[in-house]
C-alpha atoms as a PDB file:
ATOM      1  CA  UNK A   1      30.437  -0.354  24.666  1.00  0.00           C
ATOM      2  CA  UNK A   2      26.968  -0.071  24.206  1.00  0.00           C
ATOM      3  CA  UNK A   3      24.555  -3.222  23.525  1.00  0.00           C
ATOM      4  CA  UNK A   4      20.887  -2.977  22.745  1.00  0.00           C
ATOM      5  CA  UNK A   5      18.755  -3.965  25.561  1.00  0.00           C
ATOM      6  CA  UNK A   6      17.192  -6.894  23.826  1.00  0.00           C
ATOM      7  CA  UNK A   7      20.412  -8.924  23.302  1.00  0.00           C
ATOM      8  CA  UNK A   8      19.926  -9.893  27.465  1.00  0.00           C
ATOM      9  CA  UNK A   9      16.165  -9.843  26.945  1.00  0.00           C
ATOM     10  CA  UNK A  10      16.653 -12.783  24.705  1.00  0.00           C
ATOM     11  CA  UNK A  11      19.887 -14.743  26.198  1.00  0.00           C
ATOM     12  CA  UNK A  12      17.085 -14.949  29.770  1.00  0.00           C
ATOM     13  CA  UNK A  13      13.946 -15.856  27.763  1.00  0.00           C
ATOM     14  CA  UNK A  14      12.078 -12.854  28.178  1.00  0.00           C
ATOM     15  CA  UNK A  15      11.325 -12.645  24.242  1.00  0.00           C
ATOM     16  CA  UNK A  16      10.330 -15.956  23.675  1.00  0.00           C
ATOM     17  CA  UNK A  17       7.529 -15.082  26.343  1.00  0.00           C
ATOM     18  CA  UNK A  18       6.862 -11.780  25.002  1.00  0.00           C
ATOM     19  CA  UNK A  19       6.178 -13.396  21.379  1.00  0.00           C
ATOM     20  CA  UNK A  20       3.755 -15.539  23.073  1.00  0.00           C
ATOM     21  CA  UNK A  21       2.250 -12.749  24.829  1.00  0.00           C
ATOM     22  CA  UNK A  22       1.959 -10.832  22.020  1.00  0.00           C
ATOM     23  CA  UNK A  23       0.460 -13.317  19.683  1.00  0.00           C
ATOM     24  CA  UNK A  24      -2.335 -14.511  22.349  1.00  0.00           C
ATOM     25  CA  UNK A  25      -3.530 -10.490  22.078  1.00  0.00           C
ATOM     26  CA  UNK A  26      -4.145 -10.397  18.322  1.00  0.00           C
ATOM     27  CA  UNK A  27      -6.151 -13.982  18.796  1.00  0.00           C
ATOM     28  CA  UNK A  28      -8.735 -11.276  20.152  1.00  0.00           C
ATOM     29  CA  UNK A  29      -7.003  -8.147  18.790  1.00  0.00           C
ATOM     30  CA  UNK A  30      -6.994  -5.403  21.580  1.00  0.00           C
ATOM     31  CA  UNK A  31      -3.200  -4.415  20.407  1.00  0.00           C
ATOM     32  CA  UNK A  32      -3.986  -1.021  20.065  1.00  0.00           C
ATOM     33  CA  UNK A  33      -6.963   1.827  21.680  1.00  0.00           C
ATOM     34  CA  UNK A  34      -9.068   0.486  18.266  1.00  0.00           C
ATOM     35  CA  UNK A  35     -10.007  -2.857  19.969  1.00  0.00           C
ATOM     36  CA  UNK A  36     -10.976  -4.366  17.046  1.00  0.00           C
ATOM     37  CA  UNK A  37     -11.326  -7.464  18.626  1.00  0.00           C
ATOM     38  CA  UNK A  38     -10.693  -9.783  16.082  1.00  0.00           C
ATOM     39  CA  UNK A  39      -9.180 -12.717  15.086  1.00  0.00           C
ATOM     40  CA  UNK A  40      -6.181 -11.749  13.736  1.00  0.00           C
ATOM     41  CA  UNK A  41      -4.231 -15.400  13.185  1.00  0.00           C
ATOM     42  CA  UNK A  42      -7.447 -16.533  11.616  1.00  0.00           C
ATOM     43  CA  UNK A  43      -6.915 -13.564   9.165  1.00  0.00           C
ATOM     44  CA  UNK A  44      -9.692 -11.819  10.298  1.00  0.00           C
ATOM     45  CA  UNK A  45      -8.863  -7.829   9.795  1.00  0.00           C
ATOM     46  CA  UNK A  46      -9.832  -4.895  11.980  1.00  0.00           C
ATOM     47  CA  UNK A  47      -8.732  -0.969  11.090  1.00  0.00           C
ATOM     48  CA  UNK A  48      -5.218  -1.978  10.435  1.00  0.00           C
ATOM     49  CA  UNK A  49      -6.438  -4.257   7.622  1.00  0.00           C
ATOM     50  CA  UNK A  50      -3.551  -6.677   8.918  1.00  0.00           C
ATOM     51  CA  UNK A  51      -3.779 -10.057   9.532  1.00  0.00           C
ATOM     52  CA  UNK A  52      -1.178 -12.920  10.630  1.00  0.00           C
ATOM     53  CA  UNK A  53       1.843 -11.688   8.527  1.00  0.00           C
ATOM     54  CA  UNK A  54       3.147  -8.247   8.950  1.00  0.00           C
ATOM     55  CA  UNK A  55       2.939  -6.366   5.251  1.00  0.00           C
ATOM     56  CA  UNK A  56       6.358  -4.390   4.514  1.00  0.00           C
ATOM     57  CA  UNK A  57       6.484  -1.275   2.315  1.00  0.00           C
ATOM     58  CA  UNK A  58       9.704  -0.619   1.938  1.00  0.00           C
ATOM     59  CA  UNK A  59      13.235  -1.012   3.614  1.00  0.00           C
ATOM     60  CA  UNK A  60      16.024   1.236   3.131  1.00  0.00           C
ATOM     61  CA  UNK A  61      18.431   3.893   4.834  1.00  0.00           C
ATOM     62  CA  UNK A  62      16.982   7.096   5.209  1.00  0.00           C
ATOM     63  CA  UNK A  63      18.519   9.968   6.076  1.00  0.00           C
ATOM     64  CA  UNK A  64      15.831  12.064   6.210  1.00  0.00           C
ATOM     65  CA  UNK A  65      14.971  11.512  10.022  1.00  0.00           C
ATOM     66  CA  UNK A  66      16.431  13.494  12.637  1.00  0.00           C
ATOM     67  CA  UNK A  67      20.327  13.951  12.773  1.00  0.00           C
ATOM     68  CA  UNK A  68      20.800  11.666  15.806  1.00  0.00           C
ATOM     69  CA  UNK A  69      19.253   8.709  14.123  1.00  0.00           C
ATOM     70  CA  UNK A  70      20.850   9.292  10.685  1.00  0.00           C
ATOM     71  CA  UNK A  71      24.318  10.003  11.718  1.00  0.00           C
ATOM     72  CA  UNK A  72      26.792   9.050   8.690  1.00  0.00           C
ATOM     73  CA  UNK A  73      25.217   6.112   6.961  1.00  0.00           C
ATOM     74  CA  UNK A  74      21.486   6.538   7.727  1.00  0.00           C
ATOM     75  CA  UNK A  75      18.766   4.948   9.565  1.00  0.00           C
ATOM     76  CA  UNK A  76      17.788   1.902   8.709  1.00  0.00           C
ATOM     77  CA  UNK A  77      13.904   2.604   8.191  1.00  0.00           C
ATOM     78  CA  UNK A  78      11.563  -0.203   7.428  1.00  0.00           C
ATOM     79  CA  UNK A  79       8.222   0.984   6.622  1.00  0.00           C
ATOM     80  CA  UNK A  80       5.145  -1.167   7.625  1.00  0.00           C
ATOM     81  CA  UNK A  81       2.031  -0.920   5.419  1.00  0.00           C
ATOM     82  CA  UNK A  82      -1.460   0.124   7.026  1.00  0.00           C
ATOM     83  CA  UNK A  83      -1.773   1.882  10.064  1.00  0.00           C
ATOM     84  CA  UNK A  84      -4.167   1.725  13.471  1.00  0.00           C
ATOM     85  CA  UNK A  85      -4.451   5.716  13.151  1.00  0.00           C
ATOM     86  CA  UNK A  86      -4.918   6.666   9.440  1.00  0.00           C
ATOM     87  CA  UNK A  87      -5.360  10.490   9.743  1.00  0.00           C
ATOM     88  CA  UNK A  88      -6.990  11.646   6.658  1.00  0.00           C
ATOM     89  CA  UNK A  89      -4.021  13.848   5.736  1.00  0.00           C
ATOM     90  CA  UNK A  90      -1.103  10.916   5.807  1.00  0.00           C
ATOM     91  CA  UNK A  91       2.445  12.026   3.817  1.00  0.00           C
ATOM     92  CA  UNK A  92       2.087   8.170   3.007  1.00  0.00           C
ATOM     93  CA  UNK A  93      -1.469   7.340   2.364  1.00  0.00           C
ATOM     94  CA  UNK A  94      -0.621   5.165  -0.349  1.00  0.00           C
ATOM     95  CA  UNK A  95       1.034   3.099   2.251  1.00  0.00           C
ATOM     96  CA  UNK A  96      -1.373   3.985   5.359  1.00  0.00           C
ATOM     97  CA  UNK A  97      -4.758   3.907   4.113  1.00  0.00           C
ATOM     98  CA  UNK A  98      -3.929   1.832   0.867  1.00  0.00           C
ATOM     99  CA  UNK A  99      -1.853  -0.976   2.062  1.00  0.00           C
ATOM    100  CA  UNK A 100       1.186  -1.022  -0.474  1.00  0.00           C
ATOM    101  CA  UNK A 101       3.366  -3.208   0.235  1.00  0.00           C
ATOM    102  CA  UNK A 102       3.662  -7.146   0.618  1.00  0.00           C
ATOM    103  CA  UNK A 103       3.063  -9.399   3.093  1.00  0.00           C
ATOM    104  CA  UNK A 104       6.475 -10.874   4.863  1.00  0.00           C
ATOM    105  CA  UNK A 105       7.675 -13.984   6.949  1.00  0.00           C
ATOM    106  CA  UNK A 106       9.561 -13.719   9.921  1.00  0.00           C
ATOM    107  CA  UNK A 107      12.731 -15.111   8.561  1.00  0.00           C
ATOM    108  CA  UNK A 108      12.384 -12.068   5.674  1.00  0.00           C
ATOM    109  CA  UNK A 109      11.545  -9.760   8.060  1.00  0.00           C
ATOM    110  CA  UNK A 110      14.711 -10.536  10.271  1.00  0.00           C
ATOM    111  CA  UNK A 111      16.852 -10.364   6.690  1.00  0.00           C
ATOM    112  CA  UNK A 112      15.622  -7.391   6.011  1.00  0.00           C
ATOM    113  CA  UNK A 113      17.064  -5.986   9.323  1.00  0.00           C
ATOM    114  CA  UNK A 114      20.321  -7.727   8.968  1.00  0.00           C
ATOM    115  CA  UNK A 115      20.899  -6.469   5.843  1.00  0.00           C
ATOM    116  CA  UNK A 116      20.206  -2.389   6.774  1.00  0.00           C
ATOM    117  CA  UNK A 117      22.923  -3.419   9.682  1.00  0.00           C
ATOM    118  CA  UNK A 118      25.396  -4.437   7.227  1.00  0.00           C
ATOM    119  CA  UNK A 119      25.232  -1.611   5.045  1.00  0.00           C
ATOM    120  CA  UNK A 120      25.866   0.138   7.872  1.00  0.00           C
ATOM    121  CA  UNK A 121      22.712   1.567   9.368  1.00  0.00           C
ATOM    122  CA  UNK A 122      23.243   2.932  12.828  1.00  0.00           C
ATOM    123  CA  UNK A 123      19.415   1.491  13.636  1.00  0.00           C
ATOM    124  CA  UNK A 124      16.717  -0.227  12.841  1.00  0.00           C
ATOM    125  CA  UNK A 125      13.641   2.328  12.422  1.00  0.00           C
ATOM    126  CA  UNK A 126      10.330   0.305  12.140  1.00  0.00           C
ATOM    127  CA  UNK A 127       7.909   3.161  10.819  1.00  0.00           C
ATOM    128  CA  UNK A 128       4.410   2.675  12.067  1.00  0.00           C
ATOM    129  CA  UNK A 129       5.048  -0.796  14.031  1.00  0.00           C
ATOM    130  CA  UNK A 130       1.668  -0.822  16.458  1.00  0.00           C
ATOM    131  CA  UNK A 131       0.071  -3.237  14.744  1.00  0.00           C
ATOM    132  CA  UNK A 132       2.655  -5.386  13.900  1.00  0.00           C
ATOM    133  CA  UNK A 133       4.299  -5.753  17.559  1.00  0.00           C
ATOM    134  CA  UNK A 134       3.998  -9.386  17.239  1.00  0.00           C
ATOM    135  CA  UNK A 135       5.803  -9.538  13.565  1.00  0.00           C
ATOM    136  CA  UNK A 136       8.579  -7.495  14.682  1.00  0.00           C
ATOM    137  CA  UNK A 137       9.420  -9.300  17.683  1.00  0.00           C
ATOM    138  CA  UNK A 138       9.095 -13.090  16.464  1.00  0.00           C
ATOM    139  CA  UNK A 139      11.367 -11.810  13.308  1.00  0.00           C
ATOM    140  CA  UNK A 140      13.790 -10.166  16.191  1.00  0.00           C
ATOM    141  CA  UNK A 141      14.684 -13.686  17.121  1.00  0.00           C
ATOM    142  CA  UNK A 142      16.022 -14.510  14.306  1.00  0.00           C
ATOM    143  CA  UNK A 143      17.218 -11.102  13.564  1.00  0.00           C
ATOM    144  CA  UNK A 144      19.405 -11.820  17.012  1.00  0.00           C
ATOM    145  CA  UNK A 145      20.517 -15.354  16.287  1.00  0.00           C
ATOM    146  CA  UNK A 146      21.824 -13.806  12.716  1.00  0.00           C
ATOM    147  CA  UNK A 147      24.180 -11.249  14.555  1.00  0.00           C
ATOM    148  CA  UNK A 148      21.806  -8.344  14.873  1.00  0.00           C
ATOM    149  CA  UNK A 149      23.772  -5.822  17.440  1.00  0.00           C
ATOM    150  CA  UNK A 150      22.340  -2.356  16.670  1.00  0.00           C
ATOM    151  CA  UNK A 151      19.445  -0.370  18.155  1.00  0.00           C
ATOM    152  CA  UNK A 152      15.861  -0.731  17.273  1.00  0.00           C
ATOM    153  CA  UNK A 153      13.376   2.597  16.846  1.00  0.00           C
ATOM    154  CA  UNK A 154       9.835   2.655  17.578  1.00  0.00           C
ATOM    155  CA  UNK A 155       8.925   5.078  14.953  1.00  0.00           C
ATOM    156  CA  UNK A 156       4.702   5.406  16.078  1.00  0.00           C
ATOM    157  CA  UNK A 157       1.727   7.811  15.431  1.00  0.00           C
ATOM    158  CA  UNK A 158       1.352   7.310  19.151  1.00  0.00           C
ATOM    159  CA  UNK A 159      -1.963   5.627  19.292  1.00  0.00           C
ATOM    160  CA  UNK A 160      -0.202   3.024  21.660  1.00  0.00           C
ATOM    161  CA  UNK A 161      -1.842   1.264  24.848  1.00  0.00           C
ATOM    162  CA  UNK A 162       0.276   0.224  27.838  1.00  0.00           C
ATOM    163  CA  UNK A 163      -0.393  -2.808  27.839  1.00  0.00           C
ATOM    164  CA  UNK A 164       1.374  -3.498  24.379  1.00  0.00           C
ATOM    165  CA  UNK A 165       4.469  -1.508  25.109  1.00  0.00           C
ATOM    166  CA  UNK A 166       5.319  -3.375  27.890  1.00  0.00           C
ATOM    167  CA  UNK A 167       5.781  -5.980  25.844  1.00  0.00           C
ATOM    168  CA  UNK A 168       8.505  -3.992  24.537  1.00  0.00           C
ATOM    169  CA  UNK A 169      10.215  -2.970  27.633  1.00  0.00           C
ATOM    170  CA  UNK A 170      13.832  -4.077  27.519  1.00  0.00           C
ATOM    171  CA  UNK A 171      13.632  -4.644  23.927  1.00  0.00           C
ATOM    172  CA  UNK A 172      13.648  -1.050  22.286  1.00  0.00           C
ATOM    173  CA  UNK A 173      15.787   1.305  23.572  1.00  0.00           C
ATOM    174  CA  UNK A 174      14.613   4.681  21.109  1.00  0.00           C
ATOM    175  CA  UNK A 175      11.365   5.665  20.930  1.00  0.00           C
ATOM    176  CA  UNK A 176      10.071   8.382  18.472  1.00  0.00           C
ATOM    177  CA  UNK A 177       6.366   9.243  18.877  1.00  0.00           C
ATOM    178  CA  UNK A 178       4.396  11.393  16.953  1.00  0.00           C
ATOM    179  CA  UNK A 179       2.319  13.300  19.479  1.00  0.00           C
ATOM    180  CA  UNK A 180      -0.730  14.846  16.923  1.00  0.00           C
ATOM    181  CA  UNK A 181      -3.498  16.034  18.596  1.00  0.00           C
ATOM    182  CA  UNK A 182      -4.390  17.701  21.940  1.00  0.00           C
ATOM    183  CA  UNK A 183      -8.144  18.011  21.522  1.00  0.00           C
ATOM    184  CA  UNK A 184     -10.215  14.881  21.090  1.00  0.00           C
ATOM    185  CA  UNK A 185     -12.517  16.527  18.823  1.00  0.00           C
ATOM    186  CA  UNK A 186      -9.892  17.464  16.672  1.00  0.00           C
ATOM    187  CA  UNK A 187      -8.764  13.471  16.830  1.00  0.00           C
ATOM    188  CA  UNK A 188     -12.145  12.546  15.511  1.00  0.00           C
ATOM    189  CA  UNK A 189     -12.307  14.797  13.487  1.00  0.00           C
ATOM    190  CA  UNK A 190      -8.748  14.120  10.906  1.00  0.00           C
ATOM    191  CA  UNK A 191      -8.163  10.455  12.419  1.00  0.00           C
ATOM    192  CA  UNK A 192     -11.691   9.011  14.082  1.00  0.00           C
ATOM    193  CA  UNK A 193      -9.845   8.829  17.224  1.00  0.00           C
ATOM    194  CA  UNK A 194     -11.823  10.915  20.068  1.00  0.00           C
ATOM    195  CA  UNK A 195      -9.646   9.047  22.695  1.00  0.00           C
ATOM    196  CA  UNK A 196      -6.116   9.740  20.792  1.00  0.00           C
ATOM    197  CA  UNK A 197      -4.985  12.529  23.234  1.00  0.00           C
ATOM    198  CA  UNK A 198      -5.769  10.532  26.105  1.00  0.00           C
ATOM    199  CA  UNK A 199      -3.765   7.177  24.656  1.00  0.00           C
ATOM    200  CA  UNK A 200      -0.765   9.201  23.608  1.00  0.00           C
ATOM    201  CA  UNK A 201      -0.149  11.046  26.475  1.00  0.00           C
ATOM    202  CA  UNK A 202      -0.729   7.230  28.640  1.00  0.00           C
ATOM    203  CA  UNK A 203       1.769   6.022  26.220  1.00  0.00           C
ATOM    204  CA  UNK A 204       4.002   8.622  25.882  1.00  0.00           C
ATOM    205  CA  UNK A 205       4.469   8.265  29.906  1.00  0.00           C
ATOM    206  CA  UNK A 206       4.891   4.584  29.354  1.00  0.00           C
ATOM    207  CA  UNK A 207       7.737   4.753  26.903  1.00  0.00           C
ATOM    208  CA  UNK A 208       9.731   7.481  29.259  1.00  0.00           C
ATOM    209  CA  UNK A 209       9.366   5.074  32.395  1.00  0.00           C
ATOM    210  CA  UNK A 210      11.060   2.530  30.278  1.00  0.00           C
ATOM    211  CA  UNK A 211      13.949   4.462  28.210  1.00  0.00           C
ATOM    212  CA  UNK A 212      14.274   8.175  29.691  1.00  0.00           C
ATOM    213  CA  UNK A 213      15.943  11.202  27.501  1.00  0.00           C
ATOM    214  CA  UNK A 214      17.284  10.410  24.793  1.00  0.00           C
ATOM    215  CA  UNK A 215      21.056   9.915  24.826  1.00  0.00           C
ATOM    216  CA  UNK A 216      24.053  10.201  22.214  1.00  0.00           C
ATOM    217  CA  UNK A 217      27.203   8.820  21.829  1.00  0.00           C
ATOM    218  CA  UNK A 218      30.277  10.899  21.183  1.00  0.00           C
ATOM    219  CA  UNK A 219      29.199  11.061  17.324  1.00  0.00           C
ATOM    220  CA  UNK A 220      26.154  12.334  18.422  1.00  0.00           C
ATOM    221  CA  UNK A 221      24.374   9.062  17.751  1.00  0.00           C
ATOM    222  CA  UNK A 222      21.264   8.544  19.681  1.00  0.00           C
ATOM    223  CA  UNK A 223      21.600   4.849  21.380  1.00  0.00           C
ATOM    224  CA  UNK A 224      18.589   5.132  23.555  1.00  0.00           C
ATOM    225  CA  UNK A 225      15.980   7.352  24.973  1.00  0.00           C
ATOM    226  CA  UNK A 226      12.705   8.816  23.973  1.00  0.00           C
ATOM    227  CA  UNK A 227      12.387  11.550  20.649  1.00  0.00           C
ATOM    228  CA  UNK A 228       9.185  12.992  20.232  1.00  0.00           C
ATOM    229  CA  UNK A 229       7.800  14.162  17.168  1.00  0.00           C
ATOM    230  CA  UNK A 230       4.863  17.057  16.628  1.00  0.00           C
ATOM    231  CA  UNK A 231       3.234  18.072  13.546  1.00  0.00           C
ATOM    232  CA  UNK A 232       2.571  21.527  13.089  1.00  0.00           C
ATOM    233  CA  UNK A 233      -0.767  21.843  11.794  1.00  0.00           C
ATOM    234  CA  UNK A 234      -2.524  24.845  10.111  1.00  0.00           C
ATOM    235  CA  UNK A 235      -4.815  27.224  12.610  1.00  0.00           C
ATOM    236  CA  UNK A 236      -2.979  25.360  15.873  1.00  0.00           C
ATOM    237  CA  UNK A 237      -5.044  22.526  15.140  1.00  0.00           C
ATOM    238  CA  UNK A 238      -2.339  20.129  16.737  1.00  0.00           C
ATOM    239  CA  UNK A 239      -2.693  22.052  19.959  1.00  0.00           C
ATOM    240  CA  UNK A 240       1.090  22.789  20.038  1.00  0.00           C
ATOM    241  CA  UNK A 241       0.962  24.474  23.515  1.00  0.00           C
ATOM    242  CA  UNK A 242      -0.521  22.039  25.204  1.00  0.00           C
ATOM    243  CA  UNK A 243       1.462  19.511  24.268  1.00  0.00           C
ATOM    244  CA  UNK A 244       4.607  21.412  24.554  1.00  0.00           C
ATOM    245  CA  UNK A 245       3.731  22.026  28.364  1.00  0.00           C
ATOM    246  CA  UNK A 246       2.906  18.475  28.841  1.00  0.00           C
ATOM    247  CA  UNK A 247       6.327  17.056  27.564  1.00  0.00           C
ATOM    248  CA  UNK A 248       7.997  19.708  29.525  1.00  0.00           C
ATOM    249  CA  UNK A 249       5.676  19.346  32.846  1.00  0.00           C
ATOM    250  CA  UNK A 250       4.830  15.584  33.137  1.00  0.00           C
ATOM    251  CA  UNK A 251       7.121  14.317  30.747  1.00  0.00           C
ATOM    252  CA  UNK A 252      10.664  16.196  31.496  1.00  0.00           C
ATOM    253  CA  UNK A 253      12.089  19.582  30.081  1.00  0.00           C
ATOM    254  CA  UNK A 254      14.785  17.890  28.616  1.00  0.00           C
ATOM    255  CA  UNK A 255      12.530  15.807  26.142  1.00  0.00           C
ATOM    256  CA  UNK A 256      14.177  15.980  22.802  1.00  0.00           C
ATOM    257  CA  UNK A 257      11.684  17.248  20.043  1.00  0.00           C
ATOM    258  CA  UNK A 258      11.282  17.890  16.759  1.00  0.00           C
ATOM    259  CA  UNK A 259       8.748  20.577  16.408  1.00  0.00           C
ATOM    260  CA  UNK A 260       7.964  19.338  12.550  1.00  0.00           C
ATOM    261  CA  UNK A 261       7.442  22.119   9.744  1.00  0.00           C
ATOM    262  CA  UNK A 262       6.918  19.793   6.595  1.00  0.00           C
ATOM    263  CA  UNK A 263       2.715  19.741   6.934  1.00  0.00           C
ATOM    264  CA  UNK A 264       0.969  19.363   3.239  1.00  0.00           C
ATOM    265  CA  UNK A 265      -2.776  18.421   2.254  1.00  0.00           C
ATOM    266  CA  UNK A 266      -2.111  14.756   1.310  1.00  0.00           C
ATOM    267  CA  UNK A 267      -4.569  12.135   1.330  1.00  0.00           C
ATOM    268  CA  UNK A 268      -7.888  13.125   2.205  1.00  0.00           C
ATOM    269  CA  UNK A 269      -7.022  16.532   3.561  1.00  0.00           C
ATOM    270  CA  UNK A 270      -8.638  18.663   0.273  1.00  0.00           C
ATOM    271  CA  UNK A 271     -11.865  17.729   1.530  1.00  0.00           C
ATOM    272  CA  UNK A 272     -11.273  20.100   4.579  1.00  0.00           C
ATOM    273  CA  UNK A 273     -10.653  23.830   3.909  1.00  0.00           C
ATOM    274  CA  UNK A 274      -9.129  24.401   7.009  1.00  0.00           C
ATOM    275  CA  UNK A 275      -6.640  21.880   5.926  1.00  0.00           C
ATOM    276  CA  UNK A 276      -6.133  22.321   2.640  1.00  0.00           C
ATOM    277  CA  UNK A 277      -2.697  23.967   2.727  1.00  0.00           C
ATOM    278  CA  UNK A 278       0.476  24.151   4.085  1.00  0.00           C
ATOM    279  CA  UNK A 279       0.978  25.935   7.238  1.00  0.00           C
ATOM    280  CA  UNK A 280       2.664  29.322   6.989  1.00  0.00           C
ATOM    281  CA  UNK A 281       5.938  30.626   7.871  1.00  0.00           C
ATOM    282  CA  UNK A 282       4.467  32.519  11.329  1.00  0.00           C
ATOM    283  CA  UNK A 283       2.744  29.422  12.020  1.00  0.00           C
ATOM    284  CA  UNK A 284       5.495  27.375  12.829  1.00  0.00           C
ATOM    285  CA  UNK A 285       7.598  30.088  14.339  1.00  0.00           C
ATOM    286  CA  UNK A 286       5.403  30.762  16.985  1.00  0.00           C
ATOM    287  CA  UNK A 287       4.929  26.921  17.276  1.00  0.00           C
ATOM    288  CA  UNK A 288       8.999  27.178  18.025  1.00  0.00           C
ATOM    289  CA  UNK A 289       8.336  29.786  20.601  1.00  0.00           C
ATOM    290  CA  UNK A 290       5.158  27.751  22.405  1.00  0.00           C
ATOM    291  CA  UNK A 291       7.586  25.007  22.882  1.00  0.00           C
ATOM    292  CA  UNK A 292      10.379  27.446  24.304  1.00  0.00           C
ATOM    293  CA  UNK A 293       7.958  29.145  26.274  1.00  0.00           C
ATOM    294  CA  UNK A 294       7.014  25.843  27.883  1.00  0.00           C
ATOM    295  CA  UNK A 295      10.268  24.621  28.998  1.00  0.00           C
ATOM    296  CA  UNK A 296      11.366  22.828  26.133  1.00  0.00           C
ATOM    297  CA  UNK A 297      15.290  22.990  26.522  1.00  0.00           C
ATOM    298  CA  UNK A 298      15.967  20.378  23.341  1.00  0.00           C
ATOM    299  CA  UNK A 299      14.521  20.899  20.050  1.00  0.00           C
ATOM    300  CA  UNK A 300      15.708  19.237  17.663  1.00  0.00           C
ATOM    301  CA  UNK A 301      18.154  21.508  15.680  1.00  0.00           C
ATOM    302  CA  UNK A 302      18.205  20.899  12.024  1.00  0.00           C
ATOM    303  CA  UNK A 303      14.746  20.682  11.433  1.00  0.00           C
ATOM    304  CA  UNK A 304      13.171  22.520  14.435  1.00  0.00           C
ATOM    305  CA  UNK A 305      15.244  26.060  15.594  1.00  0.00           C
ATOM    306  CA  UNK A 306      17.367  26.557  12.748  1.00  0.00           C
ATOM    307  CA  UNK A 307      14.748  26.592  10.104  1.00  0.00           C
ATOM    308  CA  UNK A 308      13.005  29.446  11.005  1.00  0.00           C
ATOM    309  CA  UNK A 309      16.455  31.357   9.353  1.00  0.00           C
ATOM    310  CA  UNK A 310      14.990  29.167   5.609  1.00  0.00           C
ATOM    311  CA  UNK A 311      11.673  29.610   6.045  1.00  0.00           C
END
């Protein structure tokens, strides 16, 4: 029977440490490629606008993520408010770039996980964590001592550095990045990130060394692995190709994505023409056929090959 990785990462210690790890690099905040370098217990705020407490959104299943994450009774999505990337064109700017939500303590945090498990979650799907690594893992303790048992996602935009997910090694065991930009100038241009491409494809390395392919149980019930995310953007923007190639040449061909169809202008994005629509029906089919023509061998079926047939 499976257990999550972090149940023996806490019985030895190794997330006490990691707490304290964790909360020494927000003293001087360099938890992300921002460096903000603030003082983050002192409630001093940087991009993420976050300062000791993590701020929650919402909490709730979803089953609107990808089929082996919502299996019967949903994932158990807990969406963070703010975000280290902010692209202009955020589904959830409201939440992102407007910082709805309320600020929580660790014990409500960790109650708010417990209760998604009883209901009968298959997973615990922290939505935008980056910022909050030391939040979610001081509220895991407690989330642990309460009978937490089921596996935790690290649902990011991908602006990750190294040195922060190791602090998660052996403590999530599913990772679902959103890889969104190839080009740099691109980066700066929707999220004021030149050095995005360069992060994400550090951390996307990062989180494969530590978890692998992802892998299903005989319900077809992802329990661990890596599940990677890309946006179709009008024009090719995203740089689909490129990224397809990586994942299939330095990543591995058996990298399960979800080439992702659902781009709108939201937030920001009416301010750029090139933007300001949704992509087109040819735009994402021939995304589909980059990524097959790159090795891809697993795309994610109900909202990647299958589509093209609704579109």
């Amino acid at each position: 029977m499976f257990q999550p990785s972090y149940i023996e990462t806490y019985k030895k210690g190794i997330l006490e440490k990691r707490i304290e790890a964790a909360y020494k690099i927000i003293e001087n905040c360099h938890l992300c490629p921002r460096n903000c370098r603030v003082n983050r217990l002192a409630e001093e705020r940087g991009t993420c606008k976050t300062g000791k407490h993590a701020i929650v959104s919402s909490y709730n299943p979803h089953f609107g993520e990808e089929d082996p994450l919502v299996g019967t009774h949903g994932s158990g999505t807990i969406f963070m408010a703010w975000c280290n990337l902010l692209c202009i064109f955020c589904q959830n700017y409201e939440i992102s770039h407007m910082g709805e939500g309320r600020e929580v303590t660790s014990e409500e945090f960790a109650n708010m996980m417990l209760s998604l498990q009883k209901i009968g979650c298959h997973n615990i799907n922290f939505v935008t964590p980056t910022h909050v690594i030391p939040q979610i893992l001081s509220a895991l303790t407690i989330a642990i001592e309460g009978g937490l048992h089921i596996p935790l996602v690290y649902n990011t935009g991908c602006y990750d550095v190294i040195k922060s997910l190791k602090l998660l090694d052996g403590i999530f065991d599913i990772y679902m990045p959103d890889f969104k930009y190839w080009e740099g100038e691109v980066a700066e241009k929707y999220s004021h990130a030149k050095n995005y491409p360069i992060a994400a494809r550090a951390a996307l390395k990062e989180m494969y060394r530590q978890v692998g392919d992802l892998k299903m149980d005989e319900r077809g019930i992802a329990y661990r692995g890596l599940l990677v995310r890309h946006l179709v953007m009008p024009h090719n923007l995203a740089g689909t190709r490129n990224i397809m190639r990586f994942l299939a040449k330095e990543i591995s061909p058996n990298t399960y994505v979800n080439v992702m169809p659902q781009y709108r202008p939201c937030g920001l994005a009416y301010k750029y023409p090139e933007i300001n629509r949704s992509i087109t029906t040819d735009e994402y089919n021939e995304a589909i056929q980059m990524a097959i023509e790159e090795g891809i061998t697993r795309l994610d079926e109900r909202k990647g090959i299958r589509i093209i047939r609704w579109l």
